[in-house]
Protein backbone atom coordinates (compact mmCIF):
# COMPACT_ATOMS: atom_id res chain seq x y z
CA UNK A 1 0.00 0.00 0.00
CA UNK A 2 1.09 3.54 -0.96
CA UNK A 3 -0.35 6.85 -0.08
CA UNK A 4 1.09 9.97 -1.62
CA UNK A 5 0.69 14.02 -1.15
CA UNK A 6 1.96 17.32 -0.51
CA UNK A 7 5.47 15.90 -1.77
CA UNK A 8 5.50 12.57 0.23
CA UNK A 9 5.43 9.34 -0.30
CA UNK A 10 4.35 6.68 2.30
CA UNK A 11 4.93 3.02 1.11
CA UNK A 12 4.17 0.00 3.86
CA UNK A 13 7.05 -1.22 5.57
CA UNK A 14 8.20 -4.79 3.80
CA UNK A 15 10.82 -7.49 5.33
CA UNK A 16 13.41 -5.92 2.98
CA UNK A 17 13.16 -2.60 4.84
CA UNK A 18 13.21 -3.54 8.22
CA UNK A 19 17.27 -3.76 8.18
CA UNK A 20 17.58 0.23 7.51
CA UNK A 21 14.62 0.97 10.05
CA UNK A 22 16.78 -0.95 13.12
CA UNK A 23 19.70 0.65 12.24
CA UNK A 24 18.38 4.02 12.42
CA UNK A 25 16.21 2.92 15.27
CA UNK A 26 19.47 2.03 17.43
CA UNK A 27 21.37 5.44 16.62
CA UNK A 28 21.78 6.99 19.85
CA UNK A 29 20.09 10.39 18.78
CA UNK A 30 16.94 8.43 17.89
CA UNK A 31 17.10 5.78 20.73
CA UNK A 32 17.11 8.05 23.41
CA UNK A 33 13.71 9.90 22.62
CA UNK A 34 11.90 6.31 22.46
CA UNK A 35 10.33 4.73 25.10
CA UNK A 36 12.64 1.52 24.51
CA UNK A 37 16.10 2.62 24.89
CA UNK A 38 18.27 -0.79 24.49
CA UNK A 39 19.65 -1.50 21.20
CA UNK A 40 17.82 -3.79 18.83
CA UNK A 41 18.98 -7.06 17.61
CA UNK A 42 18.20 -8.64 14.06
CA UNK A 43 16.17 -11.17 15.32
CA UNK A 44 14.46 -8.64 17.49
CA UNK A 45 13.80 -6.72 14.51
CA UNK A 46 12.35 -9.69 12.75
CA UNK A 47 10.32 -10.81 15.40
CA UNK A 48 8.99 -7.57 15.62
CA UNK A 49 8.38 -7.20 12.00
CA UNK A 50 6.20 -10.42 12.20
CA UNK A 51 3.94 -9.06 15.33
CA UNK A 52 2.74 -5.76 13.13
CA UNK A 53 2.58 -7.31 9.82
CA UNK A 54 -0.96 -7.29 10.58
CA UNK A 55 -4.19 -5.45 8.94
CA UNK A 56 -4.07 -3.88 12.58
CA UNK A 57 -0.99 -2.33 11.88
CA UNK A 58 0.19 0.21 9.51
CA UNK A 59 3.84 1.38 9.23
CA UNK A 60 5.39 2.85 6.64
CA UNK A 61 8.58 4.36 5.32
CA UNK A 62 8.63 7.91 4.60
CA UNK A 63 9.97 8.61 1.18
CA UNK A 64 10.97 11.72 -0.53
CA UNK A 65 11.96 11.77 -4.03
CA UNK A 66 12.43 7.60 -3.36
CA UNK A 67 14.78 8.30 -1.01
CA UNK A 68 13.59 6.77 2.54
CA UNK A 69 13.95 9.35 5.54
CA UNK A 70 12.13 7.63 8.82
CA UNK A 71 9.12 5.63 9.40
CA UNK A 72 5.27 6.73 10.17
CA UNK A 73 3.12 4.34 12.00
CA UNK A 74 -0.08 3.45 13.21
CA UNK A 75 -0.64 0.41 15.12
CA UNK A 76 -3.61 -1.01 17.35
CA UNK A 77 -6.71 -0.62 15.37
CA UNK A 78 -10.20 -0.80 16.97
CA UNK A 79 -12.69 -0.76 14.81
CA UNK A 80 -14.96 -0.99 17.28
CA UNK A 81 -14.17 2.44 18.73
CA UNK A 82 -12.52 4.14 15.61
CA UNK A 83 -8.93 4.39 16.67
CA UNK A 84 -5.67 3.86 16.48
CA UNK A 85 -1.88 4.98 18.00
CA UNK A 86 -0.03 7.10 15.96
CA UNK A 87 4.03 7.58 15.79
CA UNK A 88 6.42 8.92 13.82
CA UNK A 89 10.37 9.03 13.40
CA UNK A 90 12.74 10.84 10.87
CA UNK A 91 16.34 9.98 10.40
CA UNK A 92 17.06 12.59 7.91
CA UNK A 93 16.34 15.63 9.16
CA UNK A 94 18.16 18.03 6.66
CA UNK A 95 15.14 16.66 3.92
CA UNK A 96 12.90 19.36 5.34
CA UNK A 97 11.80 20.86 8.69
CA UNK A 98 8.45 19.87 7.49
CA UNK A 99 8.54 17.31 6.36
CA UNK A 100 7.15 14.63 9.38
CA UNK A 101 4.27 17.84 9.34
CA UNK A 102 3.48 16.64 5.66
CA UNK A 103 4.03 12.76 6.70
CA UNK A 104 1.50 13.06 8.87
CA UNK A 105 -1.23 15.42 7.48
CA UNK A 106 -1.01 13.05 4.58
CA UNK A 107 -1.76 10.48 6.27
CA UNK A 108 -4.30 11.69 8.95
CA UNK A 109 -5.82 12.94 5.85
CA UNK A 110 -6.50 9.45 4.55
CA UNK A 111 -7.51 7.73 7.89
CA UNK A 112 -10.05 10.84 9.23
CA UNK A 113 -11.69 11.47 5.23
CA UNK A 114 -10.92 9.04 2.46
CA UNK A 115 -10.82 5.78 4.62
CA UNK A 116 -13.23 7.24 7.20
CA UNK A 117 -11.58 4.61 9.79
CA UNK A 118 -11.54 6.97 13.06
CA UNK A 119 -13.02 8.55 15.20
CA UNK A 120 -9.97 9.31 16.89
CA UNK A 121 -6.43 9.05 17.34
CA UNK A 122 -4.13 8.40 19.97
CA UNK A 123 -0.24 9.07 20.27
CA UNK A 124 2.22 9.05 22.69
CA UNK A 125 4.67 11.55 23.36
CA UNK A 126 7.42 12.62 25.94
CA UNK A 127 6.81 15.30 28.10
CA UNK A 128 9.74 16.92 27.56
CA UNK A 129 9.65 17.10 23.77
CA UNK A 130 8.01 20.61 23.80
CA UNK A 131 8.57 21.02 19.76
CA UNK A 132 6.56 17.29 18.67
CA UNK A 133 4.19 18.72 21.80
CA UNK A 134 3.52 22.39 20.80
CA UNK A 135 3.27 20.61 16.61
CA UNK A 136 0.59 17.71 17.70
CA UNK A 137 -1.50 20.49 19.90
CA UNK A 138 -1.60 23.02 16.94
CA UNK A 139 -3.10 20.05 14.91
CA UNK A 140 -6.00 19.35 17.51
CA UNK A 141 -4.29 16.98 20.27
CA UNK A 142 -5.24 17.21 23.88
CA UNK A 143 -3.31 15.36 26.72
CA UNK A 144 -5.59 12.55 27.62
CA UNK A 145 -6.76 13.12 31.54
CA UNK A 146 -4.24 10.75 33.77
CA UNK A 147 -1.23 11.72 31.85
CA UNK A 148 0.23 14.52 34.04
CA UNK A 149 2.98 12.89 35.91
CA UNK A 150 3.84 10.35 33.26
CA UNK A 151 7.17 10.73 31.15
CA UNK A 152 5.52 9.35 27.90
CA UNK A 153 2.02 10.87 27.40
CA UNK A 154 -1.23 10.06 25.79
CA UNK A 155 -2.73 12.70 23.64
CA UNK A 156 -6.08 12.65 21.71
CA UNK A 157 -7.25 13.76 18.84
CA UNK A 158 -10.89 13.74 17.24
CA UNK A 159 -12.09 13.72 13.54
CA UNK A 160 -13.71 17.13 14.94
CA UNK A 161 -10.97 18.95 16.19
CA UNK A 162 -8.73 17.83 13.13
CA UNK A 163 -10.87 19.18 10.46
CA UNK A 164 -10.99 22.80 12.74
CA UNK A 165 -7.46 22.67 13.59
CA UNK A 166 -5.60 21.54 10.55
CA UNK A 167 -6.43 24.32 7.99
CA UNK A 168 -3.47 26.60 8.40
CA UNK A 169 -1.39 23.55 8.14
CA UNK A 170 -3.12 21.93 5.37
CA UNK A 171 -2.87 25.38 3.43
CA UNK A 172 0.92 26.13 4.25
CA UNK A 173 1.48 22.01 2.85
CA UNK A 174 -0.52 22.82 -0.30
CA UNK A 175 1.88 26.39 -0.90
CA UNK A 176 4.84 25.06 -0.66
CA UNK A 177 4.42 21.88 -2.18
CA UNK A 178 2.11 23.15 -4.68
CA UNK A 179 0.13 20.04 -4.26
CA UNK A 180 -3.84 21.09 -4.38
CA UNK A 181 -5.08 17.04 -4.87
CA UNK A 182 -6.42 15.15 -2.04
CA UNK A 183 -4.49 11.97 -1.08
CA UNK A 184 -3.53 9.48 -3.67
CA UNK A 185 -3.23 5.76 -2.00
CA UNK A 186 -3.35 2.16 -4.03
CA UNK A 187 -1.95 -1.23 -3.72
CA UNK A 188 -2.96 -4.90 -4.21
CA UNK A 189 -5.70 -6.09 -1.50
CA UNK A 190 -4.73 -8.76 0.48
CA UNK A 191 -4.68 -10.48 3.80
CA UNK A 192 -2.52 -7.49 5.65
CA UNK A 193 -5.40 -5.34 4.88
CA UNK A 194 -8.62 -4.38 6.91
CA UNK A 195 -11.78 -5.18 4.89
CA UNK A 196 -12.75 -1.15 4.44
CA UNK A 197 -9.21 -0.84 2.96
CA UNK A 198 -8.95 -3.86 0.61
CA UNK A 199 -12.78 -2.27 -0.66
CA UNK A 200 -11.22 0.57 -1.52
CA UNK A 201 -8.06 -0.65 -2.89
CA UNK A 202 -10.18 -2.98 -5.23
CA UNK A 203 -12.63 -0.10 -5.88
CA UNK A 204 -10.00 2.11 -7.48
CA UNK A 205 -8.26 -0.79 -9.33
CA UNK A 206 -11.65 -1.51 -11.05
């Protein structure tokens, strides 16, 4: 599966890319703003690989202009409630101080409109990472209730408060990338895929 806009390209993570993702995952400057701070083996990696290969679980490497930069995710889909956790991480950070704000309008674009999967969506974030903090609140997020004295904290977002929120974002990624089009996503439906997703993918090959 591959979504583009605004510039970006986000294709699923395969087995062949999970080698590049664990090496940039165990660089110190990355591994110290995670959650998990030990370094991660290959068959760690693989073993990993093989518990989000799921149609639960969504990650994806961040391209620009084919060249892969760091990794957007969302993982633990209920469909029930209409959620899932967002994360993001970029290794390259001279591509473009916005470019993980593209990433994930781009993305959040296809889950809140064209998909119309969520109701809501979660991610987790340090409390002392005041930029990704000030970023996610500008696009709607609010600390869930409970997360004061945590170091990693839940914050929520709603379909509602995206679609009020992100407008001065979703303008300044349509300037400067001079990209106008809603979100552009296809693949081959499969087993990986929820149902609503494999509709669509099959709709638009059709």
């Amino acid at each position: 599966m591959i979504i583009e806009q605004y510039g970006i390209r986000l294709k699923r993570v395969e087995f062949n890319d999970i080698e590049l993702i664990r090496r940039w995952r165990n660089d110190p400057t990355i591994r110290k703003t995670m959650e998990y701070k030990k370094r991660i083996s290959e068959e760690m990696q693989k073993k990993w690989f093989q518990s989000i290969n799921t149609p639960f679980n969504y990650y994806f490497m961040i391209q620009v202009d084919d060249e892969p930069i760091g990794v957007l995710n969302c993982k633990n889909i209920n469909l029930e409630e209409g959620y899932g956790e967002g994360g993001i991480f970029v290794w390259k950070h001279n591509a473009g101080e916005y470019i993980p704000v593209f990433a994930s309008l781009c993305f959040l674009n296809v889950v809140f409109t064209e998909l119309d999967i969520f109701n809501k969506s979660f991610i987790k974030v340090h409390k002392e990472n005041k930029k990704a903090i000030v970023f996610n609140r500008s696009l709607g997020y609010v600390l869930v209730p409970g997360q004061e004295n945590r170091d990693f904290q839940y914050y929520v977002l709603t379909r509602e408060d995206y679609n009020r929120k992100s407008q001065k974002w979703i303008q300044l990624a349509e300037k400067l990338s001079g990209d106008l089009e809603k979100p552009k996503f296809w693949g081959v439906p499969g087993p990986l895929n929820l149902d609503v997703i494999n509709e669509k993918l099959s709709f638009q090959a059709s």
